[in-house]
PDB file of N, CA and C in Angstrom:
ATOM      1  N   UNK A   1     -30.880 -81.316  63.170  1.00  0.00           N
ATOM      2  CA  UNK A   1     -30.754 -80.122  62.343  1.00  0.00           C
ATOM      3  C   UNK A   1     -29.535 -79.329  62.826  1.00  0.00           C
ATOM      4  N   UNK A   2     -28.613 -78.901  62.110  1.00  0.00           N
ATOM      5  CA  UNK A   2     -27.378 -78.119  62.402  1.00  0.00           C
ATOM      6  C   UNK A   2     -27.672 -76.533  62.465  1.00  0.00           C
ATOM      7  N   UNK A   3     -26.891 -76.231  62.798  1.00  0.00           N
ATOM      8  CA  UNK A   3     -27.167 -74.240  63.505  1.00  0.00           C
ATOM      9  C   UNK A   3     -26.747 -73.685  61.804  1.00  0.00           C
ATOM     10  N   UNK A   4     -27.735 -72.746  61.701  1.00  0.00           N
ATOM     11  CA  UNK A   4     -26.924 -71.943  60.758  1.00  0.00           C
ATOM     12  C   UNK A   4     -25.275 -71.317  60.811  1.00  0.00           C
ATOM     13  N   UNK A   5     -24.508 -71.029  59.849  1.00  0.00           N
ATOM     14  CA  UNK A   5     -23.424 -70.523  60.372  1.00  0.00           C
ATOM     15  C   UNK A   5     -23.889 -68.749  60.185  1.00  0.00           C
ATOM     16  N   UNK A   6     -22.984 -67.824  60.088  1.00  0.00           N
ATOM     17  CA  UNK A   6     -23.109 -66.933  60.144  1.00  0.00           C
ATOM     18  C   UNK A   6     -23.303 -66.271  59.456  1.00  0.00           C
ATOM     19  N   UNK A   7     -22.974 -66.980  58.007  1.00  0.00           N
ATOM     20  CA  UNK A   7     -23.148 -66.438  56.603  1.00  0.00           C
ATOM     21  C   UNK A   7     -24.532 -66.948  55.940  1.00  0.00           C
ATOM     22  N   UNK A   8     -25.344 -68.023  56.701  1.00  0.00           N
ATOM     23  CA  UNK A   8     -26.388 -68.272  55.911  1.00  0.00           C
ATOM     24  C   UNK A   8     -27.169 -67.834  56.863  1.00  0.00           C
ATOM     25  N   UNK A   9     -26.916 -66.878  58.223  1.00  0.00           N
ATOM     26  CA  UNK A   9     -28.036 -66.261  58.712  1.00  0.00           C
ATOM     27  C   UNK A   9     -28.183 -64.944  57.968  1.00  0.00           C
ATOM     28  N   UNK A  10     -27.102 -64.111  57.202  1.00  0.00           N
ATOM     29  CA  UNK A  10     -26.934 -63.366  56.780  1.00  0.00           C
ATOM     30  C   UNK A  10     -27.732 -62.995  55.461  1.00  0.00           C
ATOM     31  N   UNK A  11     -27.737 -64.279  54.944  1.00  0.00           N
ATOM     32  CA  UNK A  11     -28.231 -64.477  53.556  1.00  0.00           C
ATOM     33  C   UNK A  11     -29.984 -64.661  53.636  1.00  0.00           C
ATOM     34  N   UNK A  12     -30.117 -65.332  54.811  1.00  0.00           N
ATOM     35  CA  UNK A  12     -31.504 -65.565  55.195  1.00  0.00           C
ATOM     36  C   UNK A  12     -32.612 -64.491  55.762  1.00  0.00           C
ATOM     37  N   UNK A  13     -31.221 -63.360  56.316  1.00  0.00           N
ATOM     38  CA  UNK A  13     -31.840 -62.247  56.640  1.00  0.00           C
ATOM     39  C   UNK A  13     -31.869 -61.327  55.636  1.00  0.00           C
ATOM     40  N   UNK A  14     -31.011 -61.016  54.366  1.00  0.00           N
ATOM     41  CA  UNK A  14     -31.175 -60.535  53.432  1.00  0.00           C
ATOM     42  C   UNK A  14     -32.268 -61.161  52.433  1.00  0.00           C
ATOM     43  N   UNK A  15     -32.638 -62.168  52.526  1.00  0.00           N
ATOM     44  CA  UNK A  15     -33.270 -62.937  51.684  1.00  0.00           C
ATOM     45  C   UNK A  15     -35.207 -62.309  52.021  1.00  0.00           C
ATOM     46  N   UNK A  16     -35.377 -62.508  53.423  1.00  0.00           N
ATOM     47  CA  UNK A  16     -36.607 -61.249  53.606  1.00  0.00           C
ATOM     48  C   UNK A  16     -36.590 -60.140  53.530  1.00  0.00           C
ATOM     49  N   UNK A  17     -35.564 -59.206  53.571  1.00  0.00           N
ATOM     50  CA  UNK A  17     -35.602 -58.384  52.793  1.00  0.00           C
ATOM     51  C   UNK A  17     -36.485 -58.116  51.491  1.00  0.00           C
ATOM     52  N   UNK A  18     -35.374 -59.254  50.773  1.00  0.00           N
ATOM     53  CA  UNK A  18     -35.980 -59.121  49.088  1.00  0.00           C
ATOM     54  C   UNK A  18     -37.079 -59.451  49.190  1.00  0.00           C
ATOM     55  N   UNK A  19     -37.991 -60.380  49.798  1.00  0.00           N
ATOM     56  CA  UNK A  19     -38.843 -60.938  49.953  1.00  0.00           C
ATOM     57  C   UNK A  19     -40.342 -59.571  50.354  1.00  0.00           C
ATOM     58  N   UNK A  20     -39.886 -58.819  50.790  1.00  0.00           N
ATOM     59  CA  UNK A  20     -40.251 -57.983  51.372  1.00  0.00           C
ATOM     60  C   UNK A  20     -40.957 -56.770  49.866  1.00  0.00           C
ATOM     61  N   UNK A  21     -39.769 -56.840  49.403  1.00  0.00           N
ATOM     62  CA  UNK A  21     -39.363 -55.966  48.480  1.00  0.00           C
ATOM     63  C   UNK A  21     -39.896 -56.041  46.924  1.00  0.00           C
ATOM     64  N   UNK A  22     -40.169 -57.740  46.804  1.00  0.00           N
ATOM     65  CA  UNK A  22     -41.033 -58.680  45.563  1.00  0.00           C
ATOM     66  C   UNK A  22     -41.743 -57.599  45.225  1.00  0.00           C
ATOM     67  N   UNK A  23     -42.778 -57.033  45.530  1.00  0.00           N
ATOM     68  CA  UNK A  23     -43.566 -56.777  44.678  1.00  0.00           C
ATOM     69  C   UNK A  23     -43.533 -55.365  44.291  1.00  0.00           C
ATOM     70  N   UNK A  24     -42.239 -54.727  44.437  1.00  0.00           N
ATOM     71  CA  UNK A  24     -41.886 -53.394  43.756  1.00  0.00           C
ATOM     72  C   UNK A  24     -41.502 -53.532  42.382  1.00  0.00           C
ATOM     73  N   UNK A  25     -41.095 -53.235  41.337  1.00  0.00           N
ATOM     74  CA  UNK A  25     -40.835 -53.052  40.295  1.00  0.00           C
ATOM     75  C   UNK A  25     -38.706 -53.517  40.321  1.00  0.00           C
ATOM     76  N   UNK A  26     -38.194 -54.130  39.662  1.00  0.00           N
ATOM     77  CA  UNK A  26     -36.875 -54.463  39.578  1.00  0.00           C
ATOM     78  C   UNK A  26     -35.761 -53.771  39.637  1.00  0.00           C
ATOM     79  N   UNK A  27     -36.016 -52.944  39.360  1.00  0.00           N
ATOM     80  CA  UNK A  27     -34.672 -51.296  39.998  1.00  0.00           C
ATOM     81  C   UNK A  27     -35.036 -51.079  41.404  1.00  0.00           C
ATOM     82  N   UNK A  28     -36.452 -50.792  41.524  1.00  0.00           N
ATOM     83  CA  UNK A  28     -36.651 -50.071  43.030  1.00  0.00           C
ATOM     84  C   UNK A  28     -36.160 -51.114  43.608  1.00  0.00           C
ATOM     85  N   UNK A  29     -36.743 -52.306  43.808  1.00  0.00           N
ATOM     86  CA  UNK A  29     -36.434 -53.268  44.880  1.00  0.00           C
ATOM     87  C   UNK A  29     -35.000 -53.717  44.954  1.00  0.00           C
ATOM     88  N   UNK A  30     -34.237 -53.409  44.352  1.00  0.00           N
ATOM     89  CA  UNK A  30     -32.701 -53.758  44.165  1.00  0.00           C
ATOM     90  C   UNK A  30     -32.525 -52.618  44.789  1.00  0.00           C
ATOM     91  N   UNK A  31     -32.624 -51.244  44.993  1.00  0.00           N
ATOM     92  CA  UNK A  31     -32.180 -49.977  45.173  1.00  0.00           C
ATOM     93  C   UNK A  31     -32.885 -50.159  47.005  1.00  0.00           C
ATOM     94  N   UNK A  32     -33.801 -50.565  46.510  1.00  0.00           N
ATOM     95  CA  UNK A  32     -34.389 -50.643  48.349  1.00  0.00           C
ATOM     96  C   UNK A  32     -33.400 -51.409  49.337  1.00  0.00           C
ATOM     97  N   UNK A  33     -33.168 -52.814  48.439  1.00  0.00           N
ATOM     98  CA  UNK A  33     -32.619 -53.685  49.230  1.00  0.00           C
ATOM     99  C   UNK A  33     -31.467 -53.005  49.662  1.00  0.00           C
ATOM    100  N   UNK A  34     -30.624 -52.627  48.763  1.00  0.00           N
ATOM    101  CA  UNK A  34     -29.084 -52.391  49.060  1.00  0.00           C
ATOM    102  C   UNK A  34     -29.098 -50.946  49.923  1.00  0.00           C
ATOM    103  N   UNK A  35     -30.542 -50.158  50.076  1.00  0.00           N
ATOM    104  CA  UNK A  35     -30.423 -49.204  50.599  1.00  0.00           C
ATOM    105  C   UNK A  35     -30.561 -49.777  52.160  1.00  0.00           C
ATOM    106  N   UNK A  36     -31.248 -50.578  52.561  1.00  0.00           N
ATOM    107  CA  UNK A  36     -31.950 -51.327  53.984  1.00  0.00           C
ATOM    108  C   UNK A  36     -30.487 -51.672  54.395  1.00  0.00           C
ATOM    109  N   UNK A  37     -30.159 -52.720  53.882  1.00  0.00           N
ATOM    110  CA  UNK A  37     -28.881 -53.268  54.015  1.00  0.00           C
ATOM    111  C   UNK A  37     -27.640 -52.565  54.435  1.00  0.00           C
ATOM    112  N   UNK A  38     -27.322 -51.115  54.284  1.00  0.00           N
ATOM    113  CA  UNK A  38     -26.653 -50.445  54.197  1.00  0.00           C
ATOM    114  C   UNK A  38     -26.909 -49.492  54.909  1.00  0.00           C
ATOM    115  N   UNK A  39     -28.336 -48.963  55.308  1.00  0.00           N
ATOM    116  CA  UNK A  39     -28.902 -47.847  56.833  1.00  0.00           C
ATOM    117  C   UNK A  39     -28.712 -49.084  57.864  1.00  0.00           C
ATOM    118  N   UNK A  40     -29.274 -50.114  57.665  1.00  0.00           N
ATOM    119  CA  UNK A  40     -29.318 -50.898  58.789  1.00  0.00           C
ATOM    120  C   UNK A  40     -28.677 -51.914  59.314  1.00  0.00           C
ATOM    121  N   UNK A  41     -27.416 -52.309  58.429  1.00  0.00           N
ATOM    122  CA  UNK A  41     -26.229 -53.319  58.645  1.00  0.00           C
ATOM    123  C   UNK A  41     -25.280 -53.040  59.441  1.00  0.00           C
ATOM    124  N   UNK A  42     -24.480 -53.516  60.172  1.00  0.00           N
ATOM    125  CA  UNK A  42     -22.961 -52.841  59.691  1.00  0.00           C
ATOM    126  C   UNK A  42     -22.461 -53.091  59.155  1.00  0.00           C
ATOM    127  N   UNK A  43     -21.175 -52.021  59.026  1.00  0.00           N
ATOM    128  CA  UNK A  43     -20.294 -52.494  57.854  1.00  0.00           C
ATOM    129  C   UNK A  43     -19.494 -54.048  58.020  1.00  0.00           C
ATOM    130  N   UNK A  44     -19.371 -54.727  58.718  1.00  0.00           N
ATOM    131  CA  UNK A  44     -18.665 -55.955  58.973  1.00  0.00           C
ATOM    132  C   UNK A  44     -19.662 -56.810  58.423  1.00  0.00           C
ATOM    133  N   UNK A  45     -21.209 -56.903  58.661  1.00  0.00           N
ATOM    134  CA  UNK A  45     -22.271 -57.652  58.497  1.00  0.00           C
ATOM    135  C   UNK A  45     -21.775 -57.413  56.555  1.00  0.00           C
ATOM    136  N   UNK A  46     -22.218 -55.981  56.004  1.00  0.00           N
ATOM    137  CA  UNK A  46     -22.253 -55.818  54.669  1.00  0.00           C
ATOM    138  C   UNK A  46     -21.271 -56.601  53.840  1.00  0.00           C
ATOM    139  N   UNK A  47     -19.748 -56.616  54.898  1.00  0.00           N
ATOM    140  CA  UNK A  47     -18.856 -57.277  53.956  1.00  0.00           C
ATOM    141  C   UNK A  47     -18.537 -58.193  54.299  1.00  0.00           C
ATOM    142  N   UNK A  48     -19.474 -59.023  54.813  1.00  0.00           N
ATOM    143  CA  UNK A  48     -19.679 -60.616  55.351  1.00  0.00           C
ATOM    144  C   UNK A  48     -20.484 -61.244  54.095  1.00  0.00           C
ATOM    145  N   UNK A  49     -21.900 -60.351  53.849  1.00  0.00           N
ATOM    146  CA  UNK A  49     -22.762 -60.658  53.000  1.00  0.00           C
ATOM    147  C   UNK A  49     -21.936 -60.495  51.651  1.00  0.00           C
ATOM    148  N   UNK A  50     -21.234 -59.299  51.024  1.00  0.00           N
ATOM    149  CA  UNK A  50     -20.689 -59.579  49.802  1.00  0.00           C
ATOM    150  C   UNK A  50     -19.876 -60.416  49.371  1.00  0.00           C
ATOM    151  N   UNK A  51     -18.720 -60.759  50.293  1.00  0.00           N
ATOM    152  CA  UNK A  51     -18.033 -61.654  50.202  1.00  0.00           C
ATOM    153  C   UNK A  51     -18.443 -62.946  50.149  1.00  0.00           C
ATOM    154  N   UNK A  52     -19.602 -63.297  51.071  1.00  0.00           N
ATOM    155  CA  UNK A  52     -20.124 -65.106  51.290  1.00  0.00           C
ATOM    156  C   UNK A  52     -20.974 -65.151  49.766  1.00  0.00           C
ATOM    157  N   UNK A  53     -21.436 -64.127  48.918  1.00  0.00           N
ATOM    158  CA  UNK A  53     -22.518 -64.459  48.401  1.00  0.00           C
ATOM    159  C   UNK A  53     -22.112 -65.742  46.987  1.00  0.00           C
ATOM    160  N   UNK A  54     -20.916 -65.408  46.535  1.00  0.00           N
ATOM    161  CA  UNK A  54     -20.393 -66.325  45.478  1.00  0.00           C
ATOM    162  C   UNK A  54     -20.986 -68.000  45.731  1.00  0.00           C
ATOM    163  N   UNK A  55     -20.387 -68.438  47.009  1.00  0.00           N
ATOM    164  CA  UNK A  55     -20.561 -70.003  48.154  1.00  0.00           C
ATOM    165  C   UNK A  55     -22.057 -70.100  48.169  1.00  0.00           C
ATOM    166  N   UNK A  56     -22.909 -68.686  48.190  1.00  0.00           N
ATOM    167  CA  UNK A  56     -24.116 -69.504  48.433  1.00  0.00           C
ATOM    168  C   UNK A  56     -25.132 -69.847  47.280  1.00  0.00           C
ATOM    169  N   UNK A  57     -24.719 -68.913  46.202  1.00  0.00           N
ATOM    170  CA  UNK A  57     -24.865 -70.156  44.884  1.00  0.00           C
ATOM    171  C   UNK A  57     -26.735 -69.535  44.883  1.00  0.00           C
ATOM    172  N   UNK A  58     -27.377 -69.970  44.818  1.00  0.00           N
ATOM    173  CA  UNK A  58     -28.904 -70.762  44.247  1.00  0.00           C
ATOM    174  C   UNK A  58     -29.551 -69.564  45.670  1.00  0.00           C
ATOM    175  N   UNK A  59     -29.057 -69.968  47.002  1.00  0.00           N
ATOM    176  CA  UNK A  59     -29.563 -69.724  48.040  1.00  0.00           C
ATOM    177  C   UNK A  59     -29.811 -68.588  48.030  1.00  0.00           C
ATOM    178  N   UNK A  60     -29.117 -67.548  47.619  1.00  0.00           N
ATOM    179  CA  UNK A  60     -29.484 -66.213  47.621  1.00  0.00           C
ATOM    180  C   UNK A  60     -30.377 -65.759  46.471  1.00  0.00           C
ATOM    181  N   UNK A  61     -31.151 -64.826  46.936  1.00  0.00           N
ATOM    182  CA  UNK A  61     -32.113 -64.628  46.085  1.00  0.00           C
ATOM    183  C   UNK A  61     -32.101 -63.254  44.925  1.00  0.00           C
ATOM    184  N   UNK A  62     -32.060 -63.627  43.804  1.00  0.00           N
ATOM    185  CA  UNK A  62     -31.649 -62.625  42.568  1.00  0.00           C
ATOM    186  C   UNK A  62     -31.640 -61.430  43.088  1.00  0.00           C
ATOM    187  N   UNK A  63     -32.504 -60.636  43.302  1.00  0.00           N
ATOM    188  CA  UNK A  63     -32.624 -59.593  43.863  1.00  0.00           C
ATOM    189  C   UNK A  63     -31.469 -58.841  44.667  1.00  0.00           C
ATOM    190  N   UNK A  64     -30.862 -59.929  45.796  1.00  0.00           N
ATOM    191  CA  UNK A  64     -29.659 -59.519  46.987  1.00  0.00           C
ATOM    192  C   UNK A  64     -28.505 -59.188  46.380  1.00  0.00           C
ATOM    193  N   UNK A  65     -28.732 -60.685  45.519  1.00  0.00           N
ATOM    194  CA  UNK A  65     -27.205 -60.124  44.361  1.00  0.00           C
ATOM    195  C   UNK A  65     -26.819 -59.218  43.809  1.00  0.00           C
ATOM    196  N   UNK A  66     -28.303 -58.483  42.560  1.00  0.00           N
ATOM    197  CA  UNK A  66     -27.741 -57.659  42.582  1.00  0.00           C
ATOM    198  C   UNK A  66     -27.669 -56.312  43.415  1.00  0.00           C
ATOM    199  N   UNK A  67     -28.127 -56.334  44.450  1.00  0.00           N
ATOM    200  CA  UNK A  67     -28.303 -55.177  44.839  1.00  0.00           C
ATOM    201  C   UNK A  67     -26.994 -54.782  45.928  1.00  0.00           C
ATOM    202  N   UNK A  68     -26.112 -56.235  45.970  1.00  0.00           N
ATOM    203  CA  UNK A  68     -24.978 -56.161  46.746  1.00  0.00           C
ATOM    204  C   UNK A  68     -23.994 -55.868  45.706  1.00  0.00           C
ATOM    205  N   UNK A  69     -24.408 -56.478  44.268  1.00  0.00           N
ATOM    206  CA  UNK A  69     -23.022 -55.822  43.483  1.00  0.00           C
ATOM    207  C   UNK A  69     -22.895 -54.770  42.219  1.00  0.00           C
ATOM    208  N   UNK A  70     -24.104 -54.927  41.717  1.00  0.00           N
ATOM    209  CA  UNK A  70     -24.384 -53.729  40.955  1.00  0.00           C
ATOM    210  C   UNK A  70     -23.816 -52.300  41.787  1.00  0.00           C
ATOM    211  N   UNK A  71     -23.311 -51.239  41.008  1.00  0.00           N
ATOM    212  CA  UNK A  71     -22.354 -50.153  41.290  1.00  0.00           C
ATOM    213  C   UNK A  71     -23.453 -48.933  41.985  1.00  0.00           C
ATOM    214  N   UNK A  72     -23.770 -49.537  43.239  1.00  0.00           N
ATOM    215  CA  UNK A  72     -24.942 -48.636  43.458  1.00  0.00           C
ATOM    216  C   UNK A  72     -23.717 -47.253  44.499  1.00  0.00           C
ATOM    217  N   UNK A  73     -24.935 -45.984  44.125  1.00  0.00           N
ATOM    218  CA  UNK A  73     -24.326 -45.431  45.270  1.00  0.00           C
ATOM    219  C   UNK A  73     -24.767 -45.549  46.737  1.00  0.00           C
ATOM    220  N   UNK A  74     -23.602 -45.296  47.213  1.00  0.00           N
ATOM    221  CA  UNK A  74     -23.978 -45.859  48.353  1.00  0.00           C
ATOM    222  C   UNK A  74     -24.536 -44.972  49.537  1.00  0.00           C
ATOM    223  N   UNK A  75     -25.648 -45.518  50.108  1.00  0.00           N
ATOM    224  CA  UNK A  75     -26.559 -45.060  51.237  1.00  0.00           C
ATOM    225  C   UNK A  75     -25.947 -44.573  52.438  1.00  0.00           C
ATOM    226  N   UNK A  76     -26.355 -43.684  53.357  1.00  0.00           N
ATOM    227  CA  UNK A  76     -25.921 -43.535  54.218  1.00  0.00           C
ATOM    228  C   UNK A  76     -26.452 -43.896  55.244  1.00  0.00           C
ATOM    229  N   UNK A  77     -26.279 -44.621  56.764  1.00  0.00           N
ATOM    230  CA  UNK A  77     -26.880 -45.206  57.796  1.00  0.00           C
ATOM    231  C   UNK A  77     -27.646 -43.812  58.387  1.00  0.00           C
ATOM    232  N   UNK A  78     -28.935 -44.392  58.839  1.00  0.00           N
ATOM    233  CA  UNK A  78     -29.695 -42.384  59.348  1.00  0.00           C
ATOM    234  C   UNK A  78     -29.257 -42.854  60.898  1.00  0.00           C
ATOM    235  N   UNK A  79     -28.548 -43.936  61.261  1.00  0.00           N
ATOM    236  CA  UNK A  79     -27.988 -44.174  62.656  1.00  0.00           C
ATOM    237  C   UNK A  79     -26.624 -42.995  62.701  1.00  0.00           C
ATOM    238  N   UNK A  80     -26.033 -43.244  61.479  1.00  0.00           N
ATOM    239  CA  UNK A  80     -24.450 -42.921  61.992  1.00  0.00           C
ATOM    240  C   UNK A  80     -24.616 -41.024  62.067  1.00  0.00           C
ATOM    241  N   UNK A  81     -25.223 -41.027  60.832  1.00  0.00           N
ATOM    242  CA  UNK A  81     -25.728 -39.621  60.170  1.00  0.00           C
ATOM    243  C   UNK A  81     -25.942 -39.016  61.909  1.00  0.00           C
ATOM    244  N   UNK A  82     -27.210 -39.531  62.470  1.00  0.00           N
ATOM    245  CA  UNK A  82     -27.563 -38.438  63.810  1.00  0.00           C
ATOM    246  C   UNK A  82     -26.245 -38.309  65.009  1.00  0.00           C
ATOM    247  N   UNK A  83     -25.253 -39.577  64.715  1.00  0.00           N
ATOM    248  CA  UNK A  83     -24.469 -39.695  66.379  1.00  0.00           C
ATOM    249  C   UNK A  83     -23.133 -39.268  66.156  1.00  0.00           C
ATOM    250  N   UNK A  84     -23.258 -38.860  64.857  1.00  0.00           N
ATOM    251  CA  UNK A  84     -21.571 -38.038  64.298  1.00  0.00           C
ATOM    252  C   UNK A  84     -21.642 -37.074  65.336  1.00  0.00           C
ATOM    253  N   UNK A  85     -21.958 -35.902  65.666  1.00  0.00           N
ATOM    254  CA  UNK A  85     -21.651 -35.296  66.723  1.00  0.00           C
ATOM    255  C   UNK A  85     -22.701 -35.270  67.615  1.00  0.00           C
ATOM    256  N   UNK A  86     -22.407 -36.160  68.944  1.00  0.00           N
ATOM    257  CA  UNK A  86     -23.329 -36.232  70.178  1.00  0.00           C
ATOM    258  C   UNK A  86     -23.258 -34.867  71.242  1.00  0.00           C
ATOM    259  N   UNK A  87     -22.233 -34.252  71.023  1.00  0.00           N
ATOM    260  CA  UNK A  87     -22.120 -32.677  71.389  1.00  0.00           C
ATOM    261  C   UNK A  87     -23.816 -32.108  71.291  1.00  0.00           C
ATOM    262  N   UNK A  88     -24.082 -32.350  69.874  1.00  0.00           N
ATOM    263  CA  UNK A  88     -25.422 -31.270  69.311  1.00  0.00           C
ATOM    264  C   UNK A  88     -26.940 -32.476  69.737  1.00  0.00           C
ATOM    265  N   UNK A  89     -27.291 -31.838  70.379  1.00  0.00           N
ATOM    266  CA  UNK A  89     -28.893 -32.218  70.331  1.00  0.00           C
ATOM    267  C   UNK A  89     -29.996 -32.270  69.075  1.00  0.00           C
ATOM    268  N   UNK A  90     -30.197 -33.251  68.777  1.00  0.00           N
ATOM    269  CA  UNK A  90     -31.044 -33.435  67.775  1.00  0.00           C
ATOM    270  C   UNK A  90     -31.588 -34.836  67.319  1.00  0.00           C
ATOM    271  N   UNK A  91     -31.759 -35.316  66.531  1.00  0.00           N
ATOM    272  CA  UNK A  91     -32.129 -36.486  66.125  1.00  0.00           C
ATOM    273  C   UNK A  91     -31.174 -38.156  66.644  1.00  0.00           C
ATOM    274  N   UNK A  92     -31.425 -38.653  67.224  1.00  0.00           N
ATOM    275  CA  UNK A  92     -30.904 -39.921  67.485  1.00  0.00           C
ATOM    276  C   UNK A  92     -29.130 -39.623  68.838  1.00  0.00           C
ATOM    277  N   UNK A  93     -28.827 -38.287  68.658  1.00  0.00           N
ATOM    278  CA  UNK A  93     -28.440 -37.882  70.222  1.00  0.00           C
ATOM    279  C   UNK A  93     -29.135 -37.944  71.188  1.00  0.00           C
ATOM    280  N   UNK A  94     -27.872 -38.026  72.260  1.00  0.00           N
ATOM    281  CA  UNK A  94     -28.170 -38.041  73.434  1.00  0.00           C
ATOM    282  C   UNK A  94     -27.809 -36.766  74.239  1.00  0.00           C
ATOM    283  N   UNK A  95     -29.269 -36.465  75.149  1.00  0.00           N
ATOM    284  CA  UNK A  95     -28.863 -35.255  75.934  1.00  0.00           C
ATOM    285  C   UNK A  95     -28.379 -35.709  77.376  1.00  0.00           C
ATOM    286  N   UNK A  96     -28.175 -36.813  77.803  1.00  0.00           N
ATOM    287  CA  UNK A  96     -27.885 -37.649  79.146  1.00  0.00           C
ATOM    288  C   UNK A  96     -26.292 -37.076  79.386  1.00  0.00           C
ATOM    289  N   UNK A  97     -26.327 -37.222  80.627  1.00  0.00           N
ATOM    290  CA  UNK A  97     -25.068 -36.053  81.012  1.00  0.00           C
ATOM    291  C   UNK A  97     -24.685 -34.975  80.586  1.00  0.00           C
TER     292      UNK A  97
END
């Protein structure tokens, strides 16, 4: 058995996602996905996944697609959101030193 490459771990990890997501209604779960994907990716991962998705054809699952290309707005990470200024104490800062 050969190693995944990097783009079909990508797809495989987006793929539970959707999987995850099945039994919401077809807007939400497109809106979920691309929202998960986008708090919890990075941006290199995100534009790994949009770019590979054409190559993987069948493999990706309706859902990823569209939720990677439909004109969604776009989410904000609640990672980046708390560590924009580590100066201020609050959510996902650090008070260490």
């Amino acid at each position: 058995m050969s190693a995944l490459t990097s783009d079909e771990k990508l797809v495989r990890m987006a793929n539970q996602i959707a999987s995850f997501f099945r039994s919401y209604p077809d807007e939400e779960a497109v809106t979920g996905i691309h929202n998960h994907v986008i708090a919890f990716w990075t941006p290199k991962m995100v534009a790994s996944l949009t770019a590979c998705l054409p190559a993987m054809g069948e493999r990706v699952d309706p859902l990823v697609v569209r939720a990677m290309r439909e004109g969604r707005t776009e989410a904000e990470s609640p990672v980046r959101a708390a560590t924009r200024d580590p100066q201020k104490l609050g959510e996902g800062a650090s008070d260490a030193g």
